[in-house]
N, C-alpha and C. Protein backbone atom coordinates (compact mmCIF):
# COMPACT_ATOMS: atom_id res chain seq x y z
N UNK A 1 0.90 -3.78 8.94
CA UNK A 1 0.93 -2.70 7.97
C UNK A 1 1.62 -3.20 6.70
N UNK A 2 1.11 -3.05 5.81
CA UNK A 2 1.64 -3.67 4.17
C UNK A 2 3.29 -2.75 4.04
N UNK A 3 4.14 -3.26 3.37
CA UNK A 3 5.17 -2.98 3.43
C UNK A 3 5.23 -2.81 1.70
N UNK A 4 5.94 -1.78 1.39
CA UNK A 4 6.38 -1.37 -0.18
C UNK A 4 7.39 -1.18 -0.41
N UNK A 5 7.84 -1.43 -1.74
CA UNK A 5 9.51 -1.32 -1.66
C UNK A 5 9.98 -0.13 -2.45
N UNK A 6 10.29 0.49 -1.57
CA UNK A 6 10.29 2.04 -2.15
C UNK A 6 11.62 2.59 -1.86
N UNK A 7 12.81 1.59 -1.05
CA UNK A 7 14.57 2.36 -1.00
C UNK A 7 15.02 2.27 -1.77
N UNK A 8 16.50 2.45 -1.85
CA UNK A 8 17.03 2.70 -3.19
C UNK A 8 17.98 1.26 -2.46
N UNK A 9 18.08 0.79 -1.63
CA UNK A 9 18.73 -0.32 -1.38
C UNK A 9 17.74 -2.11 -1.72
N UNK A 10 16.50 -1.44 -2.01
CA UNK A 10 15.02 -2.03 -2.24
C UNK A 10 14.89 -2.88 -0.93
N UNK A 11 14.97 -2.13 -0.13
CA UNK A 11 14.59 -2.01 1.28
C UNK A 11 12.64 -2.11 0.90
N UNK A 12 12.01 -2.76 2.22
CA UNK A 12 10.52 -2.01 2.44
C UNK A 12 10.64 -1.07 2.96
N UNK A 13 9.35 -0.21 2.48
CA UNK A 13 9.24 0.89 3.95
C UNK A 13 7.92 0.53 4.21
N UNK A 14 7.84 0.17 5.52
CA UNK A 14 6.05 0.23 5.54
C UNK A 14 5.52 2.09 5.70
N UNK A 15 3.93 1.94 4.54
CA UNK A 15 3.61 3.31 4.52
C UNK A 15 1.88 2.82 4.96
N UNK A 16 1.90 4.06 5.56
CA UNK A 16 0.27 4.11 7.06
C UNK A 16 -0.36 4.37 5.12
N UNK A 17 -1.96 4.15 5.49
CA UNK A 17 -2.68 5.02 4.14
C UNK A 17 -3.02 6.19 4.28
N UNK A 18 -3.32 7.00 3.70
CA UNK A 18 -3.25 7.93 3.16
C UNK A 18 -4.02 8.28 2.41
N UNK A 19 -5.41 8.91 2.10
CA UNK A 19 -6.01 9.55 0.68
C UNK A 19 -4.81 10.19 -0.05
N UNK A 20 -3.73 10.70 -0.08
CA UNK A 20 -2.83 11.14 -0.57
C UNK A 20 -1.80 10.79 -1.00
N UNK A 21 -1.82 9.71 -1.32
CA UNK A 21 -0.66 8.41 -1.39
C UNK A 21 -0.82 8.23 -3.06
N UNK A 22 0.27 8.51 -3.89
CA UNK A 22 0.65 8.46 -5.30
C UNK A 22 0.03 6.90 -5.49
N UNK A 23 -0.67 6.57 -6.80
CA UNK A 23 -0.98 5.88 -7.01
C UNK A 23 -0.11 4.38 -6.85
N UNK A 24 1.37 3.88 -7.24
CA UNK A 24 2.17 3.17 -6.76
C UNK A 24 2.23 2.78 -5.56
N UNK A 25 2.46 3.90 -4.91
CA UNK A 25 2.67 3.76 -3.49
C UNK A 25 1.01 3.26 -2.77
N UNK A 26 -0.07 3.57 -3.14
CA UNK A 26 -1.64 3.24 -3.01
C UNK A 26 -1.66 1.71 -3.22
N UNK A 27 -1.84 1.14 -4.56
CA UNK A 27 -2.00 0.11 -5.17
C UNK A 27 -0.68 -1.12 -4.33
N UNK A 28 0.50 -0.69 -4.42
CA UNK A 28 1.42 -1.67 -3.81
C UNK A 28 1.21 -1.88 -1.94
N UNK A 29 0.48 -0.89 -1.64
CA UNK A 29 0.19 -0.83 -0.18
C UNK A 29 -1.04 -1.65 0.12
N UNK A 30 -1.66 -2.28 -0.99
CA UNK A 30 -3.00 -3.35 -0.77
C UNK A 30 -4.62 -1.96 -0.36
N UNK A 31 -4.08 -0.95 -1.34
CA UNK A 31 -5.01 -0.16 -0.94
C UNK A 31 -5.92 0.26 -2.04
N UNK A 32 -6.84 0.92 -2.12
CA UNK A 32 -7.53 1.31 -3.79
C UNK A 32 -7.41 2.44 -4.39
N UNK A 33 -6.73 2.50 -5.45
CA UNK A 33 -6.67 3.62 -5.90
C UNK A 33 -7.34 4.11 -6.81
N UNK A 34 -8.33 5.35 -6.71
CA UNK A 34 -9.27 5.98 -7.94
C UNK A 34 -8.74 7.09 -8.39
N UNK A 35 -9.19 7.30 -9.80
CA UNK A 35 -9.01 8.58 -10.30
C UNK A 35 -9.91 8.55 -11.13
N UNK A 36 -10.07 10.58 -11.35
CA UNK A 36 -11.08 10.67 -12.31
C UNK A 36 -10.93 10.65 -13.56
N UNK A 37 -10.72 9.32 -14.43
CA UNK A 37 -9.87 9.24 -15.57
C UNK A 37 -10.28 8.24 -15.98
N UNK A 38 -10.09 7.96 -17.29
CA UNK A 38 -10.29 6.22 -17.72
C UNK A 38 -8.44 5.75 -17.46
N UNK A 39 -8.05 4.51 -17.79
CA UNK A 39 -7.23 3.40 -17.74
C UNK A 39 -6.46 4.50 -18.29
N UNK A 40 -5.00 4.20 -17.62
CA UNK A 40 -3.85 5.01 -18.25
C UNK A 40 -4.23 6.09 -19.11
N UNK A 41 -4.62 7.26 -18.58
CA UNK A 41 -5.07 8.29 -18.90
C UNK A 41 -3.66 9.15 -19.46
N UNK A 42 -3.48 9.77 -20.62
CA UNK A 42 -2.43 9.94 -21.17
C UNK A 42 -2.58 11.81 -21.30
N UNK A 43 -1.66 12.41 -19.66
CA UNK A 43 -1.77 13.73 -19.20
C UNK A 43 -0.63 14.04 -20.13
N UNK A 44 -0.49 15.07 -20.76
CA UNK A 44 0.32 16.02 -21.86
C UNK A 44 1.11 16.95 -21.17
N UNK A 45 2.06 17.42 -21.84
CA UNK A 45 2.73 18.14 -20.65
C UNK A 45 1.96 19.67 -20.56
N UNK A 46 1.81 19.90 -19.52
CA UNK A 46 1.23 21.24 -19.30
C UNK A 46 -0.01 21.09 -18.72
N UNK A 47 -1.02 20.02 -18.74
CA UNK A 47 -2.10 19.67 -18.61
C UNK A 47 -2.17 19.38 -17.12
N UNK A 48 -3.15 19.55 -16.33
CA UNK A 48 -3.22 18.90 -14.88
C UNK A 48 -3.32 17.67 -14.52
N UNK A 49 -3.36 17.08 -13.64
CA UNK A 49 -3.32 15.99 -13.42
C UNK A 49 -4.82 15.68 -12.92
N UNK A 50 -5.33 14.90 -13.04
CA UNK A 50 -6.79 14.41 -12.58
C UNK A 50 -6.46 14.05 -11.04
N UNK A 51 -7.84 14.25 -11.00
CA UNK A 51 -8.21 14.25 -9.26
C UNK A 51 -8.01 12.94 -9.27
N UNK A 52 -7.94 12.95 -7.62
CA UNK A 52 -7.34 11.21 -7.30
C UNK A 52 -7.60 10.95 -5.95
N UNK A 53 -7.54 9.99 -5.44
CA UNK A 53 -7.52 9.28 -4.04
C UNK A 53 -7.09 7.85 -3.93
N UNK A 54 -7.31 7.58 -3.01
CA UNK A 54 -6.41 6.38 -2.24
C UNK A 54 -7.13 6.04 -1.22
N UNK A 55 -7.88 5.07 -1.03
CA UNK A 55 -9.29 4.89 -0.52
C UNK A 55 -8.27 3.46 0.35
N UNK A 56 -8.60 3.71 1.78
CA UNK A 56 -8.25 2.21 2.44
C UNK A 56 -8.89 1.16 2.70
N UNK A 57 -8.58 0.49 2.09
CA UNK A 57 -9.00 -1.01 1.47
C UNK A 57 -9.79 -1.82 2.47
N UNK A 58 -9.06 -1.67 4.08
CA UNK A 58 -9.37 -2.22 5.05
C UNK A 58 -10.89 -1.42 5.89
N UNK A 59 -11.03 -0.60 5.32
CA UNK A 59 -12.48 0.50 5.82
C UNK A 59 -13.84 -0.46 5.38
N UNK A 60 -14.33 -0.69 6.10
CA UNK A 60 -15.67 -1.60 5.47
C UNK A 60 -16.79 -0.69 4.65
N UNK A 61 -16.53 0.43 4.61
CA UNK A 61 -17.56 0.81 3.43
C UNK A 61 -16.67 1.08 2.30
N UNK A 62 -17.28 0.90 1.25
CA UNK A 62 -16.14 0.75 0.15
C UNK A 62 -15.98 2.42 -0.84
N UNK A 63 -14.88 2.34 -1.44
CA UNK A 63 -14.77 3.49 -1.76
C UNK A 63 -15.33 4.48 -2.70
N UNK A 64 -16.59 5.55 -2.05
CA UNK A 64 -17.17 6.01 -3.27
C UNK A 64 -17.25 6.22 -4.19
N UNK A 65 -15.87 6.57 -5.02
CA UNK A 65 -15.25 7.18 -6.17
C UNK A 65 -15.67 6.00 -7.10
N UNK A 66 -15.25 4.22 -6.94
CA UNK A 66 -15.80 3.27 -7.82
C UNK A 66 -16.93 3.34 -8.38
N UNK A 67 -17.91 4.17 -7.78
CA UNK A 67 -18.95 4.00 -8.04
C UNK A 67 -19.97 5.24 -9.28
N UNK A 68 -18.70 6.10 -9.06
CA UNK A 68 -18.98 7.60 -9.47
C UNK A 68 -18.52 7.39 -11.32
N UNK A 69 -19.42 7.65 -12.17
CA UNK A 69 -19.18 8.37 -13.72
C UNK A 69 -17.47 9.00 -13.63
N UNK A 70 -16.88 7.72 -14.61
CA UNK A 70 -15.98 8.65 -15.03
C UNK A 70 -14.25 8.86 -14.38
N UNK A 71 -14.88 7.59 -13.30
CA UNK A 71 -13.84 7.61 -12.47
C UNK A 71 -13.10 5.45 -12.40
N UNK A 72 -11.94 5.27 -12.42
CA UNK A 72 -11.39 4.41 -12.44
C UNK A 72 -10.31 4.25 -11.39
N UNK A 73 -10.51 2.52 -10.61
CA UNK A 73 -10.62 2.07 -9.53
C UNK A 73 -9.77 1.00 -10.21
N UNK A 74 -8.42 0.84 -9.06
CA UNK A 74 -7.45 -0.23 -9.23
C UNK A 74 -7.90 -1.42 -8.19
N UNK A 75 -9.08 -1.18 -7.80
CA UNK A 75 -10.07 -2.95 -7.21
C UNK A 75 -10.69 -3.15 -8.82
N UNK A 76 -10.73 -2.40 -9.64
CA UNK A 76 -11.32 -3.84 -10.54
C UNK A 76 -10.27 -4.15 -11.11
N UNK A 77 -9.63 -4.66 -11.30
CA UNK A 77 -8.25 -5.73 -11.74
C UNK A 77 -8.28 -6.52 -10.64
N UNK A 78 -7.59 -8.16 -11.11
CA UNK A 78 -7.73 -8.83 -10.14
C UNK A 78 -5.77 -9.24 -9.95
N UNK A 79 -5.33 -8.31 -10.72
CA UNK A 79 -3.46 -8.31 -10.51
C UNK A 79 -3.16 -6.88 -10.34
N UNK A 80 -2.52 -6.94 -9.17
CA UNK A 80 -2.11 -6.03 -8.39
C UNK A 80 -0.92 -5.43 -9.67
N UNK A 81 -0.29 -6.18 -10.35
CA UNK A 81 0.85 -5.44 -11.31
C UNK A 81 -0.44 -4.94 -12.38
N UNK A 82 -0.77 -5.81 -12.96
CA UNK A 82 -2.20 -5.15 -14.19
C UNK A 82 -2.84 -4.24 -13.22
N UNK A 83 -2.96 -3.49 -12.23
CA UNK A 83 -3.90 -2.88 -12.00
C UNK A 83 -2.85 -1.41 -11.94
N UNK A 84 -1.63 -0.88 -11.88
CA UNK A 84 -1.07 -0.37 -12.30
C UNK A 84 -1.22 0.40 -13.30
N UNK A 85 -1.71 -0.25 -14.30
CA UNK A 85 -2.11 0.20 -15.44
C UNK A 85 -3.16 1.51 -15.67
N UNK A 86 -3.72 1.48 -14.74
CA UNK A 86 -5.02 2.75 -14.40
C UNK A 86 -4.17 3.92 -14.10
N UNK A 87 -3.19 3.77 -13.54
CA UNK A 87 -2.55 5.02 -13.31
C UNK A 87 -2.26 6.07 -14.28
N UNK A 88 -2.20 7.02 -14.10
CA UNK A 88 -2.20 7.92 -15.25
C UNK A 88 -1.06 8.32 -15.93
N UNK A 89 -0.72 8.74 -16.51
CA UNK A 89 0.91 8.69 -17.64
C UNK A 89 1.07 9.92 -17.62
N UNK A 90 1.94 10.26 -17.13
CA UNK A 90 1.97 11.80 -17.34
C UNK A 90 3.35 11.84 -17.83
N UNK A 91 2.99 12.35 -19.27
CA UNK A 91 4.14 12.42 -20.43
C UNK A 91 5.05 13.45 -19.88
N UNK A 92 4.88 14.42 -19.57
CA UNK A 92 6.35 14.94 -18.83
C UNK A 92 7.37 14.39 -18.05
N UNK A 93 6.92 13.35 -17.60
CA UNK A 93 7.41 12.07 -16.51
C UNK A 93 8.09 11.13 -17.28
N UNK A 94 6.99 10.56 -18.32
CA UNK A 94 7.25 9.06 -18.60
C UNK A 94 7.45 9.09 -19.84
N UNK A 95 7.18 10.18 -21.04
CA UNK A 95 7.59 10.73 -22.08
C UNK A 95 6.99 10.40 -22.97
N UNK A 96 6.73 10.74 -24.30
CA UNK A 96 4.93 10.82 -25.19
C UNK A 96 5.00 9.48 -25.83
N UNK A 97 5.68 8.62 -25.15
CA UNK A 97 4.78 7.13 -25.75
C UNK A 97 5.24 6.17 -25.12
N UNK A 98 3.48 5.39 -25.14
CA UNK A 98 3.18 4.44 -23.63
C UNK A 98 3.09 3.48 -23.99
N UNK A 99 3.32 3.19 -25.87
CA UNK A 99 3.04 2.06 -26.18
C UNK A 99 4.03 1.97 -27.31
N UNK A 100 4.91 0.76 -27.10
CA UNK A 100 6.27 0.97 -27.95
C UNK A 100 6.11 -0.44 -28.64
N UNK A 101 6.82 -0.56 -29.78
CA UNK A 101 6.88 -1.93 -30.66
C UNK A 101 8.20 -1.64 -31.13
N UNK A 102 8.65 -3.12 -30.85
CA UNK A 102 10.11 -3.29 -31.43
C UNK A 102 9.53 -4.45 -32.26
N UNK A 103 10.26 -4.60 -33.96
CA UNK A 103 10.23 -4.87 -35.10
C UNK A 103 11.20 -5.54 -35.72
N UNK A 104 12.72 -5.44 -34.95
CA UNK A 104 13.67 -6.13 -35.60
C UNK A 104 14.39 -6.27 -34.50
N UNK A 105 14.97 -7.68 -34.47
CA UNK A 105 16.07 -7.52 -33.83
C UNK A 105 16.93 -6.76 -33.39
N UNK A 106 17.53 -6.53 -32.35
CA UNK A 106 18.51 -5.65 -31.98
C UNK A 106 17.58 -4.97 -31.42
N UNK A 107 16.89 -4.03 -31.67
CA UNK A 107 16.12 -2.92 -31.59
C UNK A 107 16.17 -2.42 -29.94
N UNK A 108 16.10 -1.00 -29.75
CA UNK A 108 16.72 -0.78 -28.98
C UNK A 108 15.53 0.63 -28.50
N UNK A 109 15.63 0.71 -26.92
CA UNK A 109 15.08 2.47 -26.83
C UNK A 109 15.37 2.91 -25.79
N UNK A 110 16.18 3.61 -25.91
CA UNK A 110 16.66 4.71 -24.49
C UNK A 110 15.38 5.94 -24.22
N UNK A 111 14.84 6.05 -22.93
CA UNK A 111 14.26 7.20 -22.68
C UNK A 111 14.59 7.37 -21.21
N UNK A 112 14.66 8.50 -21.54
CA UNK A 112 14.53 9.30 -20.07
C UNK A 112 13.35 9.44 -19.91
N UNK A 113 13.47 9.56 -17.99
CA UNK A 113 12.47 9.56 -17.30
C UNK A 113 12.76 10.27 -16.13
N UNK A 114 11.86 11.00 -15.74
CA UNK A 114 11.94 11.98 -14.44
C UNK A 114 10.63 11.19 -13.75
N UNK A 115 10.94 10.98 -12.59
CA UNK A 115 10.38 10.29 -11.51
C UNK A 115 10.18 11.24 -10.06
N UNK A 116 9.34 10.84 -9.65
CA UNK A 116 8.85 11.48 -8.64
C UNK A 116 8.37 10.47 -7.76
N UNK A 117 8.87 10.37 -6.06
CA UNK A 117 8.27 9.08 -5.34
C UNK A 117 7.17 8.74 -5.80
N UNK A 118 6.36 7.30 -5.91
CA UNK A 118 5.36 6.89 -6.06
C UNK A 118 4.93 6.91 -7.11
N UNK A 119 5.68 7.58 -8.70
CA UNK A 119 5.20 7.80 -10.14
C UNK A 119 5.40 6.72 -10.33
N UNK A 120 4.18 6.43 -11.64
CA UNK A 120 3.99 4.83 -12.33
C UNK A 120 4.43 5.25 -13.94
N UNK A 121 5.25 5.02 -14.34
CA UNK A 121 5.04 5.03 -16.25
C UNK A 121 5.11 3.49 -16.27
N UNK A 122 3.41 3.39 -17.22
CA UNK A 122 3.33 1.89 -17.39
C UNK A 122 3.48 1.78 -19.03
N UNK A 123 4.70 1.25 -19.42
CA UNK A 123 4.50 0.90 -21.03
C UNK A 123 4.01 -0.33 -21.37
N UNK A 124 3.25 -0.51 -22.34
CA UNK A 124 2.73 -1.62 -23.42
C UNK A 124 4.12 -1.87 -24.53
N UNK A 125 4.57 -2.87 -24.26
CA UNK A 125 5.98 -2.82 -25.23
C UNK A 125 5.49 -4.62 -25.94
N UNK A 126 5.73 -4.34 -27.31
CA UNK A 126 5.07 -5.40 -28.13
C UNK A 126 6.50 -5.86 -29.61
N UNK A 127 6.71 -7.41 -29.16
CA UNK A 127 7.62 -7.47 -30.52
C UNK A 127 6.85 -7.92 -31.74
N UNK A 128 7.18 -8.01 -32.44
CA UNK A 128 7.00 -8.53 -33.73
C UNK A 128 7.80 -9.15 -35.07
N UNK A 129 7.23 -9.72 -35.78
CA UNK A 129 7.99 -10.24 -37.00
C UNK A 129 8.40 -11.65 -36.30
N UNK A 130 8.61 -12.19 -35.16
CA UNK A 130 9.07 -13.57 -34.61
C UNK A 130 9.84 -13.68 -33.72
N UNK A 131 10.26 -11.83 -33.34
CA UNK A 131 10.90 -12.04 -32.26
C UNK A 131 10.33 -12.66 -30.79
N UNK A 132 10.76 -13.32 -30.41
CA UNK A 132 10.59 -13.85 -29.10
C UNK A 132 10.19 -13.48 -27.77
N UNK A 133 10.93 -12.18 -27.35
CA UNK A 133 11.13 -11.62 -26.32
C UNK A 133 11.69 -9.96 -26.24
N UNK A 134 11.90 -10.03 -24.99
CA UNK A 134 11.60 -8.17 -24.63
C UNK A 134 12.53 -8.23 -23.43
N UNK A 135 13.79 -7.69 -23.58
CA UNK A 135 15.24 -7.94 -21.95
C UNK A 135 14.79 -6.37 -21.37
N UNK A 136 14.48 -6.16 -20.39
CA UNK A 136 14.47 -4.96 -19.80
C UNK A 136 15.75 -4.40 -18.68
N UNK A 137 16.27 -3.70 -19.47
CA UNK A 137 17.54 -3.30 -18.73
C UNK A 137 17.51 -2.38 -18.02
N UNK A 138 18.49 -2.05 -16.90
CA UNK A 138 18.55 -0.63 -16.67
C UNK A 138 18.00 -0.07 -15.10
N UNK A 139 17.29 -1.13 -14.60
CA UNK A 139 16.97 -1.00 -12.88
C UNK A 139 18.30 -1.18 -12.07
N UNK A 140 19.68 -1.61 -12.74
CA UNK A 140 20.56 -1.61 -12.09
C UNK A 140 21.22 -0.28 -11.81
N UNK A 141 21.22 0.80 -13.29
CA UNK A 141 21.65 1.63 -13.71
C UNK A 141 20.96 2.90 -13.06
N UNK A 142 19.71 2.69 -12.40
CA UNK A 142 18.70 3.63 -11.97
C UNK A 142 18.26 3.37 -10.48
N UNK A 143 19.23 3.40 -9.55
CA UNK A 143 18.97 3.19 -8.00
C UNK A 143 17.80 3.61 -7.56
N UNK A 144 16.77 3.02 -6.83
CA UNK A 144 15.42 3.21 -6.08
C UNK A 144 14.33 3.43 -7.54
N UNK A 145 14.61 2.68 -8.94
CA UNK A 145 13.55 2.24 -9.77
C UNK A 145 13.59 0.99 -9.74
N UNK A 146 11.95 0.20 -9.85
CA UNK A 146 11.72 -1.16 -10.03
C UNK A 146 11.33 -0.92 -11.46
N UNK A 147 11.83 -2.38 -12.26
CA UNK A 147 11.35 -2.51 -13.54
C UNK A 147 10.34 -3.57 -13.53
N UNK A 148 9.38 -3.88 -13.46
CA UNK A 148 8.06 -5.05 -13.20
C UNK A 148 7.71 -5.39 -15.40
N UNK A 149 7.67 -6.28 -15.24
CA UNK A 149 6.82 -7.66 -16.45
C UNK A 149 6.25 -8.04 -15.97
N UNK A 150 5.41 -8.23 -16.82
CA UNK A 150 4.10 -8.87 -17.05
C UNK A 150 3.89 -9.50 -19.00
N UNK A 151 4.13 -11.05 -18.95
CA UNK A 151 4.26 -11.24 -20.45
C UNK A 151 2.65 -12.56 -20.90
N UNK A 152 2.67 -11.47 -21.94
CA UNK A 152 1.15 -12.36 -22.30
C UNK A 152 1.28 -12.67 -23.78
N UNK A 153 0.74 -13.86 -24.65
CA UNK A 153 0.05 -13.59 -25.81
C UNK A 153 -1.18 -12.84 -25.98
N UNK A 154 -1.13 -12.02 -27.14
CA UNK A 154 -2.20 -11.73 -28.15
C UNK A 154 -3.26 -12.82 -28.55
């Protein structure tokens, strides 16, 4: 059984699948996760959340939803962290911006975040002007959150 690290001691827990399994908890379990949404679908507060499932990976017929108008499947990525990214943003959660640029040195951004087991807020965080790099702080400060990178050129 795939094991996820979901304690606050970052313990595994192994989790059985589930059609009902939050997208995190889906995707890190080696399982597929669809929704009816394009790529990081950006839910507003008040707005519902799109339909969803969690299709087990190990089932030899594959999961209908890939196949369906309109709907987006964390099997097409071929990185389990990039495939994350499909998950949906729900700004009450992860807060109204998913895509941040720091510009000067120093530069700095505190947000709060309300979390719910298995919630994904995936940011796009981009420097510029020559800065170098991007320190992500604060998984120490926030018991049972993982902070995950992923660093690419443009």
């Amino acid at each position: 059984m795939p094991t996820v690290s979901m304690g606050e001691d970052g313990s595994g827990t192994s989790i059985p699948h589930h059609k009902n399994l939050p997208c995190f908890s889906c995707i890190m379990s080696d399982n597929i996760f669809c929704v009816n949404a394009p790529d990081q679908q950006q839910i507003k507060q008040g707005d519902s959340i799109p339909e969803s499932v969690c299709c087990d990976a190990s089932d030899p017929k594959p999961c209908p939803q890939q196949f369906l108008p309109g709907w987006t499947c964390s099997n097409s990525y071929s990185d389990k962290l990039m495939s994350l990214r499909m998950c949906p943003f729900v700004q009450e959660r992860c807060g109204n911006q998913s895509e941040i640029i720091f510009g000067s040195p120093g530069d700095k951004l505190n947000q709060n975040l309300t979390f719910y087991p298995g919630d994904v807020c995936f940011f796009t965080l981009r420097t510029e002007c020559g800065l170098p790099s991007f320190d992500p702080q604060g998984s120490d400060a926030s018991p049972g959150v993982d902070i995950f990178t992923i660093e690419y050129d443009d």
